[in-house]
N, C-alpha and C. Protein backbone atom coordinates (compact mmCIF):
# COMPACT_ATOMS: atom_id res chain seq x y z
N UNK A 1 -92.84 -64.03 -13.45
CA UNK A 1 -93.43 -63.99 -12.12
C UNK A 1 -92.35 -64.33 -11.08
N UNK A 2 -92.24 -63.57 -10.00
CA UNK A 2 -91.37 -64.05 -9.39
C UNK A 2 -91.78 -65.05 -7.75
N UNK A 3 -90.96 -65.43 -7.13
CA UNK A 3 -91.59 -66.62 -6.78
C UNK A 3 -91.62 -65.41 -5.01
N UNK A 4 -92.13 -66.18 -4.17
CA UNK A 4 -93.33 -65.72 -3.27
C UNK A 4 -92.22 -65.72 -2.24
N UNK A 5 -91.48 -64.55 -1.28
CA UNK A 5 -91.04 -64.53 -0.36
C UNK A 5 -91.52 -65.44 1.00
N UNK A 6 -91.08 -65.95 1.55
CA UNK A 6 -92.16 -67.15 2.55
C UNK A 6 -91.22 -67.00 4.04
N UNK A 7 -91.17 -66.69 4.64
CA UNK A 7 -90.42 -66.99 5.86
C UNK A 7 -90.99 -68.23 7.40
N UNK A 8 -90.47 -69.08 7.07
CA UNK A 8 -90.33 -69.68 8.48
C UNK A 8 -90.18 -69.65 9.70
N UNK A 9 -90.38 -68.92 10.74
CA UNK A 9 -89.58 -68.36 11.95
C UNK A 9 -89.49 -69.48 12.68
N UNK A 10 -88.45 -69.38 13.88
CA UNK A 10 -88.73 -70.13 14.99
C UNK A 10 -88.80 -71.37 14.32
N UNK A 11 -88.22 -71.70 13.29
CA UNK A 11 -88.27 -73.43 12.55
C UNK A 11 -87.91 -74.90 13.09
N UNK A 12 -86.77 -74.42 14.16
CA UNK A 12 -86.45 -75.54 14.80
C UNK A 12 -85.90 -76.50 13.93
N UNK A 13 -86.52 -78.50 14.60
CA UNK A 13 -85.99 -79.07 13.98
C UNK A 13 -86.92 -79.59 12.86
N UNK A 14 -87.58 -78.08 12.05
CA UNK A 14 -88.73 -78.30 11.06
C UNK A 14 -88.04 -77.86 10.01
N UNK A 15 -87.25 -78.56 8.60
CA UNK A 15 -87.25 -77.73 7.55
C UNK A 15 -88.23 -77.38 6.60
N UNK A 16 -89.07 -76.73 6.16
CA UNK A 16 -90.07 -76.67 5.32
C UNK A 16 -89.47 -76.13 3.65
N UNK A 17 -89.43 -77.14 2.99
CA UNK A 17 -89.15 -77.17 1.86
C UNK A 17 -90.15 -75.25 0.97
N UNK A 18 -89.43 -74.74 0.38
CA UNK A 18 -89.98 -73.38 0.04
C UNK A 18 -90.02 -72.26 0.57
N UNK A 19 -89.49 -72.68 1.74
CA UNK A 19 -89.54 -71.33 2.57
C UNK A 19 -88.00 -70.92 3.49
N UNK A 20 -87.81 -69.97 3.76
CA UNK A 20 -86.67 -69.35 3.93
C UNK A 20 -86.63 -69.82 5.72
N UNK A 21 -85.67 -70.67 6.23
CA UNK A 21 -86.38 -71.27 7.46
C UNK A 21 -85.22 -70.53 8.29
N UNK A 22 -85.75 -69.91 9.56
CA UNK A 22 -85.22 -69.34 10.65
C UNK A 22 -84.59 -69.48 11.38
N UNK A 23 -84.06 -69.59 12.26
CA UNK A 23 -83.96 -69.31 14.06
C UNK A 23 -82.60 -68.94 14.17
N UNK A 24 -82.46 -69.15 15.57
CA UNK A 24 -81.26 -68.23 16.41
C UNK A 24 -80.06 -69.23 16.34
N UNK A 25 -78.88 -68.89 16.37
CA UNK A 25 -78.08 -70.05 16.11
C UNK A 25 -77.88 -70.61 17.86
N UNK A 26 -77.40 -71.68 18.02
CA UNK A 26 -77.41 -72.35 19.69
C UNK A 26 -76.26 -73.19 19.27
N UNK A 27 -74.63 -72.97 19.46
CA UNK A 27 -73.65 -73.83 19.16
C UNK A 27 -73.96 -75.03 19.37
N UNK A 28 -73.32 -76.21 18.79
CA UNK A 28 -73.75 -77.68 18.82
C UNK A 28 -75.26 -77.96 18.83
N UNK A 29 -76.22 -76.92 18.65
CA UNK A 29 -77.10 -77.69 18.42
C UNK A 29 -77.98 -76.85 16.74
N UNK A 30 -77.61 -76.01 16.32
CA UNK A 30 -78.23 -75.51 15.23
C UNK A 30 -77.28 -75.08 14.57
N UNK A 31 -77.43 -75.79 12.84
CA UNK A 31 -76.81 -75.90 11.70
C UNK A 31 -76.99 -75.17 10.61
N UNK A 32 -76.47 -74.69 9.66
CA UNK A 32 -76.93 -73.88 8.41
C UNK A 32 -76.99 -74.90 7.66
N UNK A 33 -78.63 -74.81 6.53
CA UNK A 33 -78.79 -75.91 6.12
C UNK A 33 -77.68 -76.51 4.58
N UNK A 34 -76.64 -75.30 4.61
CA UNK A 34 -75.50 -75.66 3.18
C UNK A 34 -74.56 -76.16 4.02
N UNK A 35 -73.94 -76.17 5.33
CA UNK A 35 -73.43 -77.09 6.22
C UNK A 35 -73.91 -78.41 6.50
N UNK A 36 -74.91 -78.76 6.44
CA UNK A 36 -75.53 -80.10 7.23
C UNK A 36 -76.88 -80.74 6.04
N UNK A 37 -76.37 -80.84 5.11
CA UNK A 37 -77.27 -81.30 3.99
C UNK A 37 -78.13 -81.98 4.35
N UNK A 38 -77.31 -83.65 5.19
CA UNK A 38 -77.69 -84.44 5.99
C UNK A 38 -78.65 -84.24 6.76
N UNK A 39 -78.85 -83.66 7.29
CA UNK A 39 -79.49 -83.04 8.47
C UNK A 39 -81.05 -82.17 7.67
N UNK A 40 -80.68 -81.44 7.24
CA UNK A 40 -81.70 -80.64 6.13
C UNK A 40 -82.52 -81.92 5.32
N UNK A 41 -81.74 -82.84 4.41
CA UNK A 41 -83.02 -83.74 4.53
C UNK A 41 -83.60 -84.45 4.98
N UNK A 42 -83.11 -84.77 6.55
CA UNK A 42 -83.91 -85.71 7.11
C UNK A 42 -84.91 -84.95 7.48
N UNK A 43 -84.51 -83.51 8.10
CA UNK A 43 -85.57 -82.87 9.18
C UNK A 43 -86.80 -82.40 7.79
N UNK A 44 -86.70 -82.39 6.31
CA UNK A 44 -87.38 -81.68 5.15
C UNK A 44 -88.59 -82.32 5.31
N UNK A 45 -89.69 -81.23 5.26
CA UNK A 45 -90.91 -81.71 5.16
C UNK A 45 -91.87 -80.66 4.25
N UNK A 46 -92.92 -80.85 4.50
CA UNK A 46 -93.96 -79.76 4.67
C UNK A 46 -95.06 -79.53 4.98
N UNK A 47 -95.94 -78.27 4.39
CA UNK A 47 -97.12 -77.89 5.30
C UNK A 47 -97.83 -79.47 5.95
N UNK A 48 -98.24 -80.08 5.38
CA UNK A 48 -99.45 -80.85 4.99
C UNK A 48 -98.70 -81.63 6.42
N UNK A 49 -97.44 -82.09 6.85
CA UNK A 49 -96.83 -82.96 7.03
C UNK A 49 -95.70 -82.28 8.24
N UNK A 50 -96.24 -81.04 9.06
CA UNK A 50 -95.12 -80.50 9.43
C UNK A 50 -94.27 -81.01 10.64
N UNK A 51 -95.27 -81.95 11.17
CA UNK A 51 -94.48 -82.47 12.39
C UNK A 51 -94.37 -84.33 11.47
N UNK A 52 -93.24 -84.65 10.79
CA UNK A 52 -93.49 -85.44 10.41
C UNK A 52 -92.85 -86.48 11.05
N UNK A 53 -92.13 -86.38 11.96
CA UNK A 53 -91.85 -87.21 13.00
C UNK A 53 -92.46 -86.67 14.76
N UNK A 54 -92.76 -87.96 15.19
CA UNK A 54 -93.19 -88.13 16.35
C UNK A 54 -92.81 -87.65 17.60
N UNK A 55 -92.69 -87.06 18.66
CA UNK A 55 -91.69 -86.78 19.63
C UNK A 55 -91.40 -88.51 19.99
N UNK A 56 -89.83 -88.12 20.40
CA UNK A 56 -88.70 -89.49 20.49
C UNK A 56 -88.86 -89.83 19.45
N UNK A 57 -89.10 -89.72 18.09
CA UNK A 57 -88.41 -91.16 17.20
C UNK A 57 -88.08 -90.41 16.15
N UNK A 58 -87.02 -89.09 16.37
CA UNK A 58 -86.47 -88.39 15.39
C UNK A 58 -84.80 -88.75 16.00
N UNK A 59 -84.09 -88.69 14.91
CA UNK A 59 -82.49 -88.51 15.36
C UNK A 59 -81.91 -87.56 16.52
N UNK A 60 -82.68 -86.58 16.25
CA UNK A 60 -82.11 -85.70 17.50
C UNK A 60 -82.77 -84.39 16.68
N UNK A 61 -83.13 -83.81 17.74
CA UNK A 61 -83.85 -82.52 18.07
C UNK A 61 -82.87 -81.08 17.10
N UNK A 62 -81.68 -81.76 16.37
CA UNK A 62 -80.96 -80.42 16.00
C UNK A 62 -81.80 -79.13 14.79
N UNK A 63 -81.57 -78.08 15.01
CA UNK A 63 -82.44 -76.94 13.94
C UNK A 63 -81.31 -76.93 12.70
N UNK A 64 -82.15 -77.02 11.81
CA UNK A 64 -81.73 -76.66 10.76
C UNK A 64 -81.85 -75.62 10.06
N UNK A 65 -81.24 -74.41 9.65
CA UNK A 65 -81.76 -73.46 9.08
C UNK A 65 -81.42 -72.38 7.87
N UNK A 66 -82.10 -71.89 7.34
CA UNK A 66 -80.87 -71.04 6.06
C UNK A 66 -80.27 -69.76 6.71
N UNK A 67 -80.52 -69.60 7.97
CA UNK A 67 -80.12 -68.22 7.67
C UNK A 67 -80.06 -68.09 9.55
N UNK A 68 -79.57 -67.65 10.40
CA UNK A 68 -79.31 -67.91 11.78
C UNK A 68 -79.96 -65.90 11.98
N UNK A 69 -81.11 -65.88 13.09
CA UNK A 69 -81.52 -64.39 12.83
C UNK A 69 -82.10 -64.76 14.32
N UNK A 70 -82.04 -63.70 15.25
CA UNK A 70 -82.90 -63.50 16.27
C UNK A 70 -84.09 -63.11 15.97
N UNK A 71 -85.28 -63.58 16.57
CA UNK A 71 -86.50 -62.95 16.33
C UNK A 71 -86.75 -61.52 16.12
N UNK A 72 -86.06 -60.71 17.21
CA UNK A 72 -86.36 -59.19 17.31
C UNK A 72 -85.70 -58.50 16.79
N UNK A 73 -84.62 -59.14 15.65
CA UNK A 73 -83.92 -58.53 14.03
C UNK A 73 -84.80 -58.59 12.93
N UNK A 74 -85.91 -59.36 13.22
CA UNK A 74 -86.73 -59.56 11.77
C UNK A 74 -86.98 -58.40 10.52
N UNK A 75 -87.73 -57.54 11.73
CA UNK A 75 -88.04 -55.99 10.78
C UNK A 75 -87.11 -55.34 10.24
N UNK A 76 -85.78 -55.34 10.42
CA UNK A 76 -84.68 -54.88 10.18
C UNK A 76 -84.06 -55.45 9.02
N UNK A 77 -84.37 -56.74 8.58
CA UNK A 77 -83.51 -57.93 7.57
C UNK A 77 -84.11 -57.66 6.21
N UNK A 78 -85.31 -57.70 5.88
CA UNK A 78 -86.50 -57.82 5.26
C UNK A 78 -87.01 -56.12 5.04
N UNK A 79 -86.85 -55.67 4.06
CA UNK A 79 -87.97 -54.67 3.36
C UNK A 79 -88.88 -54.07 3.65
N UNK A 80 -89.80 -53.18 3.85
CA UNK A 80 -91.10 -53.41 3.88
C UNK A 80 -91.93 -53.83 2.68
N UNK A 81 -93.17 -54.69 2.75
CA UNK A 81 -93.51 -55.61 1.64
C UNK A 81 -92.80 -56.22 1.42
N UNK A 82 -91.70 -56.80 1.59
CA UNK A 82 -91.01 -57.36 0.78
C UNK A 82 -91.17 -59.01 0.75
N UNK A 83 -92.01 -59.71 1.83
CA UNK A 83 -92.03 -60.60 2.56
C UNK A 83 -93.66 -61.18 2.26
N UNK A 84 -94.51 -62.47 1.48
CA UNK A 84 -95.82 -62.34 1.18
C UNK A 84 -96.51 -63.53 2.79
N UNK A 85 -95.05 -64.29 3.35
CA UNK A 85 -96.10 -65.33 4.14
C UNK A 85 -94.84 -65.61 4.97
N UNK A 86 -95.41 -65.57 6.18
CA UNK A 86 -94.78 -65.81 7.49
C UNK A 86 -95.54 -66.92 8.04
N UNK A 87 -94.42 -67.63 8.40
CA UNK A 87 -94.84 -68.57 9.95
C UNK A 87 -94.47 -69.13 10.84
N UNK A 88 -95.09 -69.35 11.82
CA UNK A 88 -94.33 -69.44 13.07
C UNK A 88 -95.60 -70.24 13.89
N UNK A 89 -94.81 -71.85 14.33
CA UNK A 89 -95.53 -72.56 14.77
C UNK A 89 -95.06 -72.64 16.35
């Protein structure tokens, strides 16, 4: 069985553990998450739990992400079907 394509969009400073997490890169402030490990587990969460810090009492607002993509490249990256769950909070 193979495991479930999941995309994250627009992830910010949300990593969601399982899913392929998004956004646009913004120098000094958004990281690839094999650059900034650090960073990837503090911001790691999930569904159940997605804002798991409070506004103000996170380290800093930085995105963490696997993969740096503008929104309006999406259809272009990805297959058709190829993709079973999107989200975007």
């Amino acid at each position: 069985m193979t495991e479930e394509v999941k995309l994250h969009l627009g992830c910010g400073p949300v990593y969601l553990e399982g899913w392929t997490n998004i956004d646009v890169y913004n120098k000094g402030y958004a990281h690839l998450s094999t650059e900034r490990e650090d960073l990837r587990d503090y911001n790691k969460t999930d569904l159940a739990n997605y804002y798991k810090y409070t506004r103000g009492t996170r380290k800093g607002d930085f995105v963490v992400a696997d993969m740096y993509m503008d929104l309006a490249e999406i259809p272009y990256q990805f297959e058709n079907e190829s993709v079973d769950k999107i989200l975007i909070v």
